[in-house]
PDB file of N, CA and C in Angstrom:
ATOM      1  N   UNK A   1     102.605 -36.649 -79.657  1.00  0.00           N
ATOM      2  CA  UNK A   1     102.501 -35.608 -80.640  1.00  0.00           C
ATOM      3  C   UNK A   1     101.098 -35.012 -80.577  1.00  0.00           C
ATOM      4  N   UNK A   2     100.997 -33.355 -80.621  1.00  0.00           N
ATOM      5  CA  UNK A   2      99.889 -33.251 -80.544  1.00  0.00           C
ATOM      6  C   UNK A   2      98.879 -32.906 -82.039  1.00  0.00           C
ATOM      7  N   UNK A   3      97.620 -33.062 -81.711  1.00  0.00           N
ATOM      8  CA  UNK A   3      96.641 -33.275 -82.901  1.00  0.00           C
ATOM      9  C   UNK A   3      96.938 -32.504 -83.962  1.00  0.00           C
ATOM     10  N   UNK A   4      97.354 -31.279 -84.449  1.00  0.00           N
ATOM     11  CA  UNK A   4      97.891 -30.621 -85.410  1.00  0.00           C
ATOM     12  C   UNK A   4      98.714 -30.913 -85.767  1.00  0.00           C
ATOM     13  N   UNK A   5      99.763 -31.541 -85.568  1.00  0.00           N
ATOM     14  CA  UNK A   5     101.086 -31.818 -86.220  1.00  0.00           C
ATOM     15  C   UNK A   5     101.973 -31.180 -85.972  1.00  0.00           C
ATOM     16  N   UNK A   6     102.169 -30.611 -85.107  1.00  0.00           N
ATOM     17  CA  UNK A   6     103.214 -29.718 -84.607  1.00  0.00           C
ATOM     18  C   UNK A   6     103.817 -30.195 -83.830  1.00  0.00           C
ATOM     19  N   UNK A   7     105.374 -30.000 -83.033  1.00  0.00           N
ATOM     20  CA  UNK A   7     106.044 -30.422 -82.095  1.00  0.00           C
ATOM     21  C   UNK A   7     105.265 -29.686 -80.808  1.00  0.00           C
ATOM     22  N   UNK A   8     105.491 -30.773 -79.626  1.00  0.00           N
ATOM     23  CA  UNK A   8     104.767 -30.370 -78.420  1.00  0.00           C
ATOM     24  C   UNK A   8     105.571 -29.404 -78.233  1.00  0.00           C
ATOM     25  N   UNK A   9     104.924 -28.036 -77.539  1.00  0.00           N
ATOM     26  CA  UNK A   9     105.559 -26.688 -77.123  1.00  0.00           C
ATOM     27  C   UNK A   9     106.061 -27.244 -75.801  1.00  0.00           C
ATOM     28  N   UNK A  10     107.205 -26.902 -75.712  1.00  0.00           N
ATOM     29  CA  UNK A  10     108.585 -26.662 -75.046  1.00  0.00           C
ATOM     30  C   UNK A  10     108.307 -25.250 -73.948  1.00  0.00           C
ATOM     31  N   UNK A  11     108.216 -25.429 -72.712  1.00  0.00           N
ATOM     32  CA  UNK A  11     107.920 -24.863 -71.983  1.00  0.00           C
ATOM     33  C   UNK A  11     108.413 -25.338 -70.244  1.00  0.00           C
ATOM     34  N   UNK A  12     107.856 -24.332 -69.142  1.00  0.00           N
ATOM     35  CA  UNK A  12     107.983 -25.220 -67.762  1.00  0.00           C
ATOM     36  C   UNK A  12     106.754 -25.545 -67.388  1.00  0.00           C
ATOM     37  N   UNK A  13     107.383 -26.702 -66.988  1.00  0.00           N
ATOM     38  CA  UNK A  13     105.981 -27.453 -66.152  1.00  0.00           C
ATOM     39  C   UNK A  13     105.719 -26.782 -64.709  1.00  0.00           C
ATOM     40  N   UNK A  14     104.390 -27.368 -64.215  1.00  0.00           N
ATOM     41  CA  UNK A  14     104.117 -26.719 -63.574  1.00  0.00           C
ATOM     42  C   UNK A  14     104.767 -26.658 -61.974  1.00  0.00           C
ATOM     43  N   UNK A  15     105.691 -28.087 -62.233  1.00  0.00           N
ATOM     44  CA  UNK A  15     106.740 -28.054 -60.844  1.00  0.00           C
ATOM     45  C   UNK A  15     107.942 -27.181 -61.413  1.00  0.00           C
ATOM     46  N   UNK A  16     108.332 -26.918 -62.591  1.00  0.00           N
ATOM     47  CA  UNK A  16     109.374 -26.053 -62.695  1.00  0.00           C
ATOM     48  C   UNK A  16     108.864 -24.440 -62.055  1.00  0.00           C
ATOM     49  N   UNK A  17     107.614 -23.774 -62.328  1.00  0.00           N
ATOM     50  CA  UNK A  17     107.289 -23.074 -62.581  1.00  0.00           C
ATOM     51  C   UNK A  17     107.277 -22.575 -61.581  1.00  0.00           C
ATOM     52  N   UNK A  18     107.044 -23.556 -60.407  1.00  0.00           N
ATOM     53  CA  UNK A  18     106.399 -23.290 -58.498  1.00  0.00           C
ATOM     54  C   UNK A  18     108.073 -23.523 -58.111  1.00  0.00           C
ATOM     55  N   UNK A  19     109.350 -24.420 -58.490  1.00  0.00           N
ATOM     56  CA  UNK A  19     110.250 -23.814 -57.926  1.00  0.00           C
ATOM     57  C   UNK A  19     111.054 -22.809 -58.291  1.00  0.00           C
ATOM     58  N   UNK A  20     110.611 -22.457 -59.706  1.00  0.00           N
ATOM     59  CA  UNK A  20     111.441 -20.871 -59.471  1.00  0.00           C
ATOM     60  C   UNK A  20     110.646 -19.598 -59.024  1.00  0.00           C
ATOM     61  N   UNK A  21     109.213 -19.543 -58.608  1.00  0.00           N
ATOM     62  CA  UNK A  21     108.765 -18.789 -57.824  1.00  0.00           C
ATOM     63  C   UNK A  21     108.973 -19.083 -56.451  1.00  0.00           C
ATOM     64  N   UNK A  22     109.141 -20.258 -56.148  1.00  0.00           N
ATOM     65  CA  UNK A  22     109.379 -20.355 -54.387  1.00  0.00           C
ATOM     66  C   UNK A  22     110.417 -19.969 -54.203  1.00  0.00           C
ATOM     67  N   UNK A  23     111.661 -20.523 -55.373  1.00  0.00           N
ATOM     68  CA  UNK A  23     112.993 -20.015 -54.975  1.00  0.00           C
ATOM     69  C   UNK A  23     113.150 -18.292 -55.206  1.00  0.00           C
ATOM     70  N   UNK A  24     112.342 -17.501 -55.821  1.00  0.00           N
ATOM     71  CA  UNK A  24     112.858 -16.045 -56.209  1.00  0.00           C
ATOM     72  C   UNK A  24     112.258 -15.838 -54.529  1.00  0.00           C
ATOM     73  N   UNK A  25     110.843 -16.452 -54.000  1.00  0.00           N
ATOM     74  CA  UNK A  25     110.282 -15.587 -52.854  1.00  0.00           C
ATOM     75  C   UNK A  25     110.944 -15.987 -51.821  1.00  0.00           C
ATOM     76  N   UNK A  26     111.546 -17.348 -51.839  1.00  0.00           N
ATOM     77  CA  UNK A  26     112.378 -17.820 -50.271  1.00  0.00           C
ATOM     78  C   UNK A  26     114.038 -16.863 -50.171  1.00  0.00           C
ATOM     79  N   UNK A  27     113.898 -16.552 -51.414  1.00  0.00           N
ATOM     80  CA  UNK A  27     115.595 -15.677 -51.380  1.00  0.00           C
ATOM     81  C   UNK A  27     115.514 -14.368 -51.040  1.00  0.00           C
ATOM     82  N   UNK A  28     113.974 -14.313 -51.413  1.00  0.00           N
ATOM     83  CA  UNK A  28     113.166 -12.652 -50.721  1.00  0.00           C
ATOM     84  C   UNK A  28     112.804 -12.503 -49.105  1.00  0.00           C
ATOM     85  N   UNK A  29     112.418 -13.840 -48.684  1.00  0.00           N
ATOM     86  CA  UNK A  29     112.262 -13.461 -47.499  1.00  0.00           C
ATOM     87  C   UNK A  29     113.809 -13.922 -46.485  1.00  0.00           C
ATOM     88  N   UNK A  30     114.664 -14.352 -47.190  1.00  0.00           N
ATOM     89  CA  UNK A  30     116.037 -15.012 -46.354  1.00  0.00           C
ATOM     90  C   UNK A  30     116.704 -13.451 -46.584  1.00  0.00           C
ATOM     91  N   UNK A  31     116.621 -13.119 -47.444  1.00  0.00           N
ATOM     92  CA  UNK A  31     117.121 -11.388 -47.591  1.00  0.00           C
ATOM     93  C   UNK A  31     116.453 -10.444 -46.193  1.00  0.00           C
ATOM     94  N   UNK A  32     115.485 -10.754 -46.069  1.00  0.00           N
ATOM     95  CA  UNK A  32     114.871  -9.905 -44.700  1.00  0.00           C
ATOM     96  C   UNK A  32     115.100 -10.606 -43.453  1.00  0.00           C
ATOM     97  N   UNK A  33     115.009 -11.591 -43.843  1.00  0.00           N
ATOM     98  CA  UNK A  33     115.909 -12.044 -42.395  1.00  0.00           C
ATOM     99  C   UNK A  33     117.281 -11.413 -41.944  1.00  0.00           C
ATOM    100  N   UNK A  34     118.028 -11.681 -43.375  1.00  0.00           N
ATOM    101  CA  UNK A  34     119.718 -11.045 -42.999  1.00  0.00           C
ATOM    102  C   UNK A  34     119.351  -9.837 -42.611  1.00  0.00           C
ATOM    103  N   UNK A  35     118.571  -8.749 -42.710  1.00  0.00           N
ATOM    104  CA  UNK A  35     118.151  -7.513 -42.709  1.00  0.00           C
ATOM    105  C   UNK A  35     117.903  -7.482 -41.706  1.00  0.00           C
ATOM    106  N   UNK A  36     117.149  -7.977 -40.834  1.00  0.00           N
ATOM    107  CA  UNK A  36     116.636  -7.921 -39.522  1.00  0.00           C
ATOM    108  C   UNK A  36     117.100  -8.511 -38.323  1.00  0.00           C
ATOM    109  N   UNK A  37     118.408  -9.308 -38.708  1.00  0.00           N
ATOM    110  CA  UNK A  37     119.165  -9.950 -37.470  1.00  0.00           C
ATOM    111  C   UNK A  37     120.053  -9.373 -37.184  1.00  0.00           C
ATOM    112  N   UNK A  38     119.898  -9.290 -35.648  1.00  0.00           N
ATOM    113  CA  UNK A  38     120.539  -8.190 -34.756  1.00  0.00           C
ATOM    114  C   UNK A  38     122.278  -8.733 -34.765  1.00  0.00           C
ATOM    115  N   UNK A  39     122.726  -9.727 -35.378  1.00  0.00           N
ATOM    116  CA  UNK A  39     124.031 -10.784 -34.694  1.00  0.00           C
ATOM    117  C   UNK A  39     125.373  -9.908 -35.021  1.00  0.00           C
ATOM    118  N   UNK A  40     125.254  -9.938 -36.843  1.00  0.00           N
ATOM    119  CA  UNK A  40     126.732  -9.134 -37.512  1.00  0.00           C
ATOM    120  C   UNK A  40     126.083  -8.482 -38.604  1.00  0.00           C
ATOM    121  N   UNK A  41     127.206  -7.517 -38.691  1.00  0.00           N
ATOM    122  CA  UNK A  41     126.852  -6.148 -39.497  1.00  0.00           C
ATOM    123  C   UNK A  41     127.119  -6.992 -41.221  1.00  0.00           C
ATOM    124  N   UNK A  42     128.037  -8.179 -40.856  1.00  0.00           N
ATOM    125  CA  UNK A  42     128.597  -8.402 -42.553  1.00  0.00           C
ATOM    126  C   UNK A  42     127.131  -9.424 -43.046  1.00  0.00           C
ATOM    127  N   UNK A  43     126.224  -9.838 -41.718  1.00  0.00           N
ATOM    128  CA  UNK A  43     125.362 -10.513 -42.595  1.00  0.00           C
ATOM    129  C   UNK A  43     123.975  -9.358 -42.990  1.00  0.00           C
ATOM    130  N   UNK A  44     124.039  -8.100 -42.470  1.00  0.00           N
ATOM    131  CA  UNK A  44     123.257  -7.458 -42.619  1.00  0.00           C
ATOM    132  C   UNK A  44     123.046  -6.420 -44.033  1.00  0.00           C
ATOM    133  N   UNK A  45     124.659  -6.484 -44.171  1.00  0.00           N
ATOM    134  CA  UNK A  45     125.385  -6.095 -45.230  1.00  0.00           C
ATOM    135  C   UNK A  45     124.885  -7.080 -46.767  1.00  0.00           C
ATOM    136  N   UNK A  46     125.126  -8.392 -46.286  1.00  0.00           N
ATOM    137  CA  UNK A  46     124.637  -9.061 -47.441  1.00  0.00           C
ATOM    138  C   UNK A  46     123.448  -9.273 -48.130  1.00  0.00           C
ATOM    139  N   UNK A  47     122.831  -9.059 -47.045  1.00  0.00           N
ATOM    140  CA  UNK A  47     120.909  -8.862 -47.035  1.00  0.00           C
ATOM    141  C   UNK A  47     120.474  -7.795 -47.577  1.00  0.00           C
ATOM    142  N   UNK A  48     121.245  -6.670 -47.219  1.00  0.00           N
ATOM    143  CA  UNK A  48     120.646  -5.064 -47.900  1.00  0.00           C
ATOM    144  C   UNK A  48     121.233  -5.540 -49.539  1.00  0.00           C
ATOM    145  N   UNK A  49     122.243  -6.093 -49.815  1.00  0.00           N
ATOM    146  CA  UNK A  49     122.558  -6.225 -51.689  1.00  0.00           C
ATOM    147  C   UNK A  49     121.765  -7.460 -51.836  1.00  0.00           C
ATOM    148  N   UNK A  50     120.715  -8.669 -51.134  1.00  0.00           N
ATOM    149  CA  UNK A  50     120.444  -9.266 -51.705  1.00  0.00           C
ATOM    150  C   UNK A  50     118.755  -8.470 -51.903  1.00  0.00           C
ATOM    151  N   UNK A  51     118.354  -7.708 -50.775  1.00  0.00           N
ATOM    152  CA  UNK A  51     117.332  -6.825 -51.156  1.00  0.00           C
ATOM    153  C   UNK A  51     117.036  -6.674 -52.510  1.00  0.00           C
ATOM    154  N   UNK A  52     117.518  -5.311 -52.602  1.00  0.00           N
ATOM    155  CA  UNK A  52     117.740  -5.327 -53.988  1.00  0.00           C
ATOM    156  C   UNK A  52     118.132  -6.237 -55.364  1.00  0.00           C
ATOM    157  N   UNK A  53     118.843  -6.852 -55.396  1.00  0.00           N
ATOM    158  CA  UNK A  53     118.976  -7.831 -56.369  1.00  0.00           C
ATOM    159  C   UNK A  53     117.325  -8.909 -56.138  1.00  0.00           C
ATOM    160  N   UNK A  54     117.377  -9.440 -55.488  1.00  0.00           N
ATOM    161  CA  UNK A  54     116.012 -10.202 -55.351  1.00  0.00           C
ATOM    162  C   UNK A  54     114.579  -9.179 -55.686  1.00  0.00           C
ATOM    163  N   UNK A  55     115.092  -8.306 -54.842  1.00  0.00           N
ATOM    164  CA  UNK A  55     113.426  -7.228 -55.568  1.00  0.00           C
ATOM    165  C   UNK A  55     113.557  -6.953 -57.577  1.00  0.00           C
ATOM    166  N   UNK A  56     114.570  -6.876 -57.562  1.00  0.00           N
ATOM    167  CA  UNK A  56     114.678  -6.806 -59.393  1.00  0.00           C
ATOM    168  C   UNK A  56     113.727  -8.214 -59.796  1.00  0.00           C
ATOM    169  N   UNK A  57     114.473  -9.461 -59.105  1.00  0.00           N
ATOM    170  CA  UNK A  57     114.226 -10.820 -59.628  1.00  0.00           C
ATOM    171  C   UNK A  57     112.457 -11.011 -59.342  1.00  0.00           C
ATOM    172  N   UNK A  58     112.518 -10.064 -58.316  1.00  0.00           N
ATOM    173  CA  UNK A  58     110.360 -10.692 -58.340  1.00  0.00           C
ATOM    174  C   UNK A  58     109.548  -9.812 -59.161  1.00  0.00           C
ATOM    175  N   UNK A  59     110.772  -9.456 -59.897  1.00  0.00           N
ATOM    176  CA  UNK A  59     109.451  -8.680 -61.593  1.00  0.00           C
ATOM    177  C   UNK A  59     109.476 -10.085 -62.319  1.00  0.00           C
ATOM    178  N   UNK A  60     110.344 -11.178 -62.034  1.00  0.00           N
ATOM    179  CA  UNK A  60     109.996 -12.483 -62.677  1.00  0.00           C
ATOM    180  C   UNK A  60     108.598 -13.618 -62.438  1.00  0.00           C
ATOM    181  N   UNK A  61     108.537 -13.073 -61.253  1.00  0.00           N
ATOM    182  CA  UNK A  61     107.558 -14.042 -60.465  1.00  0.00           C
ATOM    183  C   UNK A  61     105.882 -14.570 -61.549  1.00  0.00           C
ATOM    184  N   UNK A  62     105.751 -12.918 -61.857  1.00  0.00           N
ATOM    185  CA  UNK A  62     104.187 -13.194 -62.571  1.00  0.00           C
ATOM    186  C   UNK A  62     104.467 -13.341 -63.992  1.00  0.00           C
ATOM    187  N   UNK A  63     106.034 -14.140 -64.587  1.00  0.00           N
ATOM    188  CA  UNK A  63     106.088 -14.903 -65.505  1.00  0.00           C
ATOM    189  C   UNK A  63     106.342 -17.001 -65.422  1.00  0.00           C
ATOM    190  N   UNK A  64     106.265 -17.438 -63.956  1.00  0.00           N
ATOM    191  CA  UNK A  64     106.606 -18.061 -63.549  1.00  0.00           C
ATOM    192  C   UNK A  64     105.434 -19.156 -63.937  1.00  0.00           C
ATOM    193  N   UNK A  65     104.745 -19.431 -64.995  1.00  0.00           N
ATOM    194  CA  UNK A  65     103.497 -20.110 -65.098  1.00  0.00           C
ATOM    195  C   UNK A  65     103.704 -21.074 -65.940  1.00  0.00           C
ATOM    196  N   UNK A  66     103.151 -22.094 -65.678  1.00  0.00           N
ATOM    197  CA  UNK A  66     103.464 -23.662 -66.698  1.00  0.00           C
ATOM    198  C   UNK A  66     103.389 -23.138 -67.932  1.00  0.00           C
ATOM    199  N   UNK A  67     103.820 -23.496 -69.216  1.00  0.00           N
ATOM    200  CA  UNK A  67     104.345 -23.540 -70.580  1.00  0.00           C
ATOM    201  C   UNK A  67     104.817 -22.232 -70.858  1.00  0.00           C
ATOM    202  N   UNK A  68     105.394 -21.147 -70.074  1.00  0.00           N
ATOM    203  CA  UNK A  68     106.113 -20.432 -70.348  1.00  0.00           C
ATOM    204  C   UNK A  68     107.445 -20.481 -71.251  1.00  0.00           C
ATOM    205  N   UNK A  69     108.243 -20.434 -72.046  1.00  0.00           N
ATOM    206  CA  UNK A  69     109.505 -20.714 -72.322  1.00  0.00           C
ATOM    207  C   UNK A  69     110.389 -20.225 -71.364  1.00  0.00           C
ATOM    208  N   UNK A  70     111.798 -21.070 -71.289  1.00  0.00           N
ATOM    209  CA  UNK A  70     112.868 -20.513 -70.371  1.00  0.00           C
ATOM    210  C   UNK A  70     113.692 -18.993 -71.330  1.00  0.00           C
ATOM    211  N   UNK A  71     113.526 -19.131 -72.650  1.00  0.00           N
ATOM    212  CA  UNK A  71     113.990 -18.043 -73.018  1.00  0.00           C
ATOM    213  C   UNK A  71     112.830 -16.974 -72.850  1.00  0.00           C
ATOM    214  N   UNK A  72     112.016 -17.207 -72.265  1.00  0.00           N
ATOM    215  CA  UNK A  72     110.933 -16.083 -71.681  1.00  0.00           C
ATOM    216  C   UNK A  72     111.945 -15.613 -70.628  1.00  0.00           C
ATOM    217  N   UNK A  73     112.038 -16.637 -70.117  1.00  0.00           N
ATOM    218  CA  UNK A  73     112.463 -15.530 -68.304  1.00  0.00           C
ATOM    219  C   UNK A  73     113.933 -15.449 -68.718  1.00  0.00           C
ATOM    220  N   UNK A  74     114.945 -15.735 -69.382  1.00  0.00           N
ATOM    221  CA  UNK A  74     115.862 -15.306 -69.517  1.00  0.00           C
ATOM    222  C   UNK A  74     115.823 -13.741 -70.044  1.00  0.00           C
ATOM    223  N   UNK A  75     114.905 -13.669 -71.269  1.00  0.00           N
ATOM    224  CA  UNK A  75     115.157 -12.596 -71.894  1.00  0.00           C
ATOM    225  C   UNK A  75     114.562 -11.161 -70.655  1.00  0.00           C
ATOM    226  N   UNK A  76     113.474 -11.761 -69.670  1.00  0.00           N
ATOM    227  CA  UNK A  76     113.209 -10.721 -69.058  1.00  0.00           C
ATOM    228  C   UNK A  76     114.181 -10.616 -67.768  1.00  0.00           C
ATOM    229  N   UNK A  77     115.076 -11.615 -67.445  1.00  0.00           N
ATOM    230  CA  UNK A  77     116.422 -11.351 -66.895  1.00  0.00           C
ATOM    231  C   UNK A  77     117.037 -10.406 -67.042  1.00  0.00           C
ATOM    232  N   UNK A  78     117.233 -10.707 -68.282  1.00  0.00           N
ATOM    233  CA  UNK A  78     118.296  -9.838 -69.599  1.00  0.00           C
ATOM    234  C   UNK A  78     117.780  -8.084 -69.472  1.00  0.00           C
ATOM    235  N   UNK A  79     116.159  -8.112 -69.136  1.00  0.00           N
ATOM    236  CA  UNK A  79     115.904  -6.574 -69.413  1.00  0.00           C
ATOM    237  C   UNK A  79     116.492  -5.691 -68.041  1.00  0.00           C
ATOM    238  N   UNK A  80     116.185  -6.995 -67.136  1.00  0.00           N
ATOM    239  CA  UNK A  80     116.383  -6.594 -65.709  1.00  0.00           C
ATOM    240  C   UNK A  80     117.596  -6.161 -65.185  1.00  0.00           C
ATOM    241  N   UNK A  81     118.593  -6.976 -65.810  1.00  0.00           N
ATOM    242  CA  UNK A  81     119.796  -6.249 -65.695  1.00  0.00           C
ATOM    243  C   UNK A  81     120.469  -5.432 -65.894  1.00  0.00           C
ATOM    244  N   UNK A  82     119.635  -5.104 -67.685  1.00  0.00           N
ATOM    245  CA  UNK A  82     120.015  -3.913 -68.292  1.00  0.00           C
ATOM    246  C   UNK A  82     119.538  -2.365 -68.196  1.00  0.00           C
ATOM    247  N   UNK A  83     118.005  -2.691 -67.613  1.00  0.00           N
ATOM    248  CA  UNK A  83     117.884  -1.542 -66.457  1.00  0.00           C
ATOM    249  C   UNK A  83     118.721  -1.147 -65.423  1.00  0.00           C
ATOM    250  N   UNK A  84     118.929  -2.120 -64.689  1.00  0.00           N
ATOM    251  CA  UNK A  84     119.499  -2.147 -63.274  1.00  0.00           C
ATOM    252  C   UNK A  84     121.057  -1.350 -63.841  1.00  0.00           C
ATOM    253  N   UNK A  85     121.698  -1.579 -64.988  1.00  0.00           N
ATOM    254  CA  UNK A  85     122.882  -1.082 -65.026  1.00  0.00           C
ATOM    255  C   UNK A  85     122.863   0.080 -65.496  1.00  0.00           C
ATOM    256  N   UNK A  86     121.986   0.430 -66.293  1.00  0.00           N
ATOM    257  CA  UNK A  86     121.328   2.228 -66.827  1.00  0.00           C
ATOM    258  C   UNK A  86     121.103   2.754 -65.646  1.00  0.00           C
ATOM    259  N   UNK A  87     120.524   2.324 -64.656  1.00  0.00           N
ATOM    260  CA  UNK A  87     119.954   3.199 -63.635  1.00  0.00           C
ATOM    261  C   UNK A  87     121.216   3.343 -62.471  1.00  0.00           C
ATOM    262  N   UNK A  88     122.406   2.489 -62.338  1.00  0.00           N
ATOM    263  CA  UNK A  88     123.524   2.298 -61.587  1.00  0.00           C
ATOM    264  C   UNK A  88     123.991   3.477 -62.133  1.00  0.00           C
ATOM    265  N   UNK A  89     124.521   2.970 -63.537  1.00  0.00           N
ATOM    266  CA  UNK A  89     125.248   3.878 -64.359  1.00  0.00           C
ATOM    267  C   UNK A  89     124.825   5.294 -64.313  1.00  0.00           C
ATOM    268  N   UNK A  90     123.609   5.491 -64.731  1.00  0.00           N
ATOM    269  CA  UNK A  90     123.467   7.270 -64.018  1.00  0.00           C
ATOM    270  C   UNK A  90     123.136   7.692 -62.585  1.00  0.00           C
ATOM    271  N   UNK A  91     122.797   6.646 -61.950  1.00  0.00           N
ATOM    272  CA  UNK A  91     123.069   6.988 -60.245  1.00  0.00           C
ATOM    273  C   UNK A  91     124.751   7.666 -60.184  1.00  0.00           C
ATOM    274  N   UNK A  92     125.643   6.553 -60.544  1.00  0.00           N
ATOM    275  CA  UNK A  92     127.004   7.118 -60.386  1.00  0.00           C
ATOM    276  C   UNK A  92     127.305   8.136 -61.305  1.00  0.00           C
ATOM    277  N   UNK A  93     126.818   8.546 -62.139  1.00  0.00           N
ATOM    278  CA  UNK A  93     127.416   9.727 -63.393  1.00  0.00           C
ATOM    279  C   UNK A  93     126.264  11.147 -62.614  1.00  0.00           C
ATOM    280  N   UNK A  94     125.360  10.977 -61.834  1.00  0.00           N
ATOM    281  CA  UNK A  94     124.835  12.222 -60.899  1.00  0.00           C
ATOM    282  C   UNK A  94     125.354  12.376 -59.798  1.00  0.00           C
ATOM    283  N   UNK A  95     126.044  11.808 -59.567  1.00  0.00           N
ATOM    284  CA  UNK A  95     127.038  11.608 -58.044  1.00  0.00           C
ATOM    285  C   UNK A  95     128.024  11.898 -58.204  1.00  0.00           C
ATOM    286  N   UNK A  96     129.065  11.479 -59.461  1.00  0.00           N
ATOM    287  CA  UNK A  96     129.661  12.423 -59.729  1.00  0.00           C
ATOM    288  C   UNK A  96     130.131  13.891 -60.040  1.00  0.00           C
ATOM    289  N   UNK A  97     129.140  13.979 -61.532  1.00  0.00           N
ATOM    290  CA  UNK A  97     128.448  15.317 -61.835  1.00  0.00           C
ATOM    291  C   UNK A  97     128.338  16.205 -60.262  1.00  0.00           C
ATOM    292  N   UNK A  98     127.803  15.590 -59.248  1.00  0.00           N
ATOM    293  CA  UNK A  98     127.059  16.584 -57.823  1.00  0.00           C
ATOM    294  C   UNK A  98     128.981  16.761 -57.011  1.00  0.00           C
ATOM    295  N   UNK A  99     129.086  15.790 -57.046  1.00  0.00           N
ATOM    296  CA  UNK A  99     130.849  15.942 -56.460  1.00  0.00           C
ATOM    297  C   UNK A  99     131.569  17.318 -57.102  1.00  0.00           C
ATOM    298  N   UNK A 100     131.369  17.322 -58.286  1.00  0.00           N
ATOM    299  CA  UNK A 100     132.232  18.213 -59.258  1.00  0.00           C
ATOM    300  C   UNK A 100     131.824  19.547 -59.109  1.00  0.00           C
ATOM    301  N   UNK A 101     130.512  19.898 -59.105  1.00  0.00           N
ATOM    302  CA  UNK A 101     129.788  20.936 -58.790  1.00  0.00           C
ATOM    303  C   UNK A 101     129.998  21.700 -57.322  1.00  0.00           C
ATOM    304  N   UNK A 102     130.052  20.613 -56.530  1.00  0.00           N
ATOM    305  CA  UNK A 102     129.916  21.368 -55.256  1.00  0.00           C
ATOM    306  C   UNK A 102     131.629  21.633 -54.769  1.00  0.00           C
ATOM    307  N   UNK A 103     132.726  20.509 -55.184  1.00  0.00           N
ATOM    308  CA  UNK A 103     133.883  21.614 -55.225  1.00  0.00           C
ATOM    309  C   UNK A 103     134.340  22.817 -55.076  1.00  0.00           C
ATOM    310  N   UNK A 104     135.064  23.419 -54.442  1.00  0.00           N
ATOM    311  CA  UNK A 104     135.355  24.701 -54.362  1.00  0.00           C
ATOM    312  C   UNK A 104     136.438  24.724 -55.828  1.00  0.00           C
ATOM    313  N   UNK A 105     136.276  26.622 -56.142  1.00  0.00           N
ATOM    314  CA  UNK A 105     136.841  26.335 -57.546  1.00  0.00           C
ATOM    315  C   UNK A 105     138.645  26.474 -57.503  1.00  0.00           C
ATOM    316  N   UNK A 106     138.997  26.316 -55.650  1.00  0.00           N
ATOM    317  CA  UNK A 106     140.251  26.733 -55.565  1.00  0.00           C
ATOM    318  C   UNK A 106     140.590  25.122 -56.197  1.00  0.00           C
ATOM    319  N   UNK A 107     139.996  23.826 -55.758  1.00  0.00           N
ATOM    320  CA  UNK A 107     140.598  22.526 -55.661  1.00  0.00           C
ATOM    321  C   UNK A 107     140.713  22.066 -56.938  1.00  0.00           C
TER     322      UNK A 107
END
């Protein structure tokens, strides 16, 4: 218990902390591998969506520090996704919108 009387803060230690930064950067660089191997198109395929998904995940990295809370990096999960689906979501609603527009007005 520590000297104030408070419950010890609940946090990651500092081996939690180093494997979820090794694991966000080893999934970053196994993503460029799939990217860069000449073998099959379906593993090259998987690498370009883990690109992206992993580049979202290393806005986590410089929260990755001993006594952080896990509802820290969840909640900045949480923002990450909910960007990622605002910005999907009007990627596809301008792609549409551009489809509709450029139509001829016979079709």
């Amino acid at each position: 218990m520590s000297e104030s009387g408070s419950a010890p803060r609940r946090g990651l230690s500092a081996r939690q902390a180093g494997t979820v930064e090794g694991v966000i950067v080893g999934a970053s660089i196994l993503s460029l591998v799939l990217i860069f191997q000449p073998f099959s198109l379906r593993l090259f395929s998987i690498g370009a969506g883990a690109v992206v998904i992993v580049g979202l995940l290393f806005n986590l990295v410089p929260m990755c520090r001993p006594g952080v809370r896990i509802s820290s990096l969840l909640k900045g999960l949480a923002v990450i996704v909910v960007a990622f689906a605002i910005v999907t979501a009007l990627s596809l609603a301008s792609a549409e919108l551009y489809a509709y527009y450029m139509t001829p007005n016979g079709d």
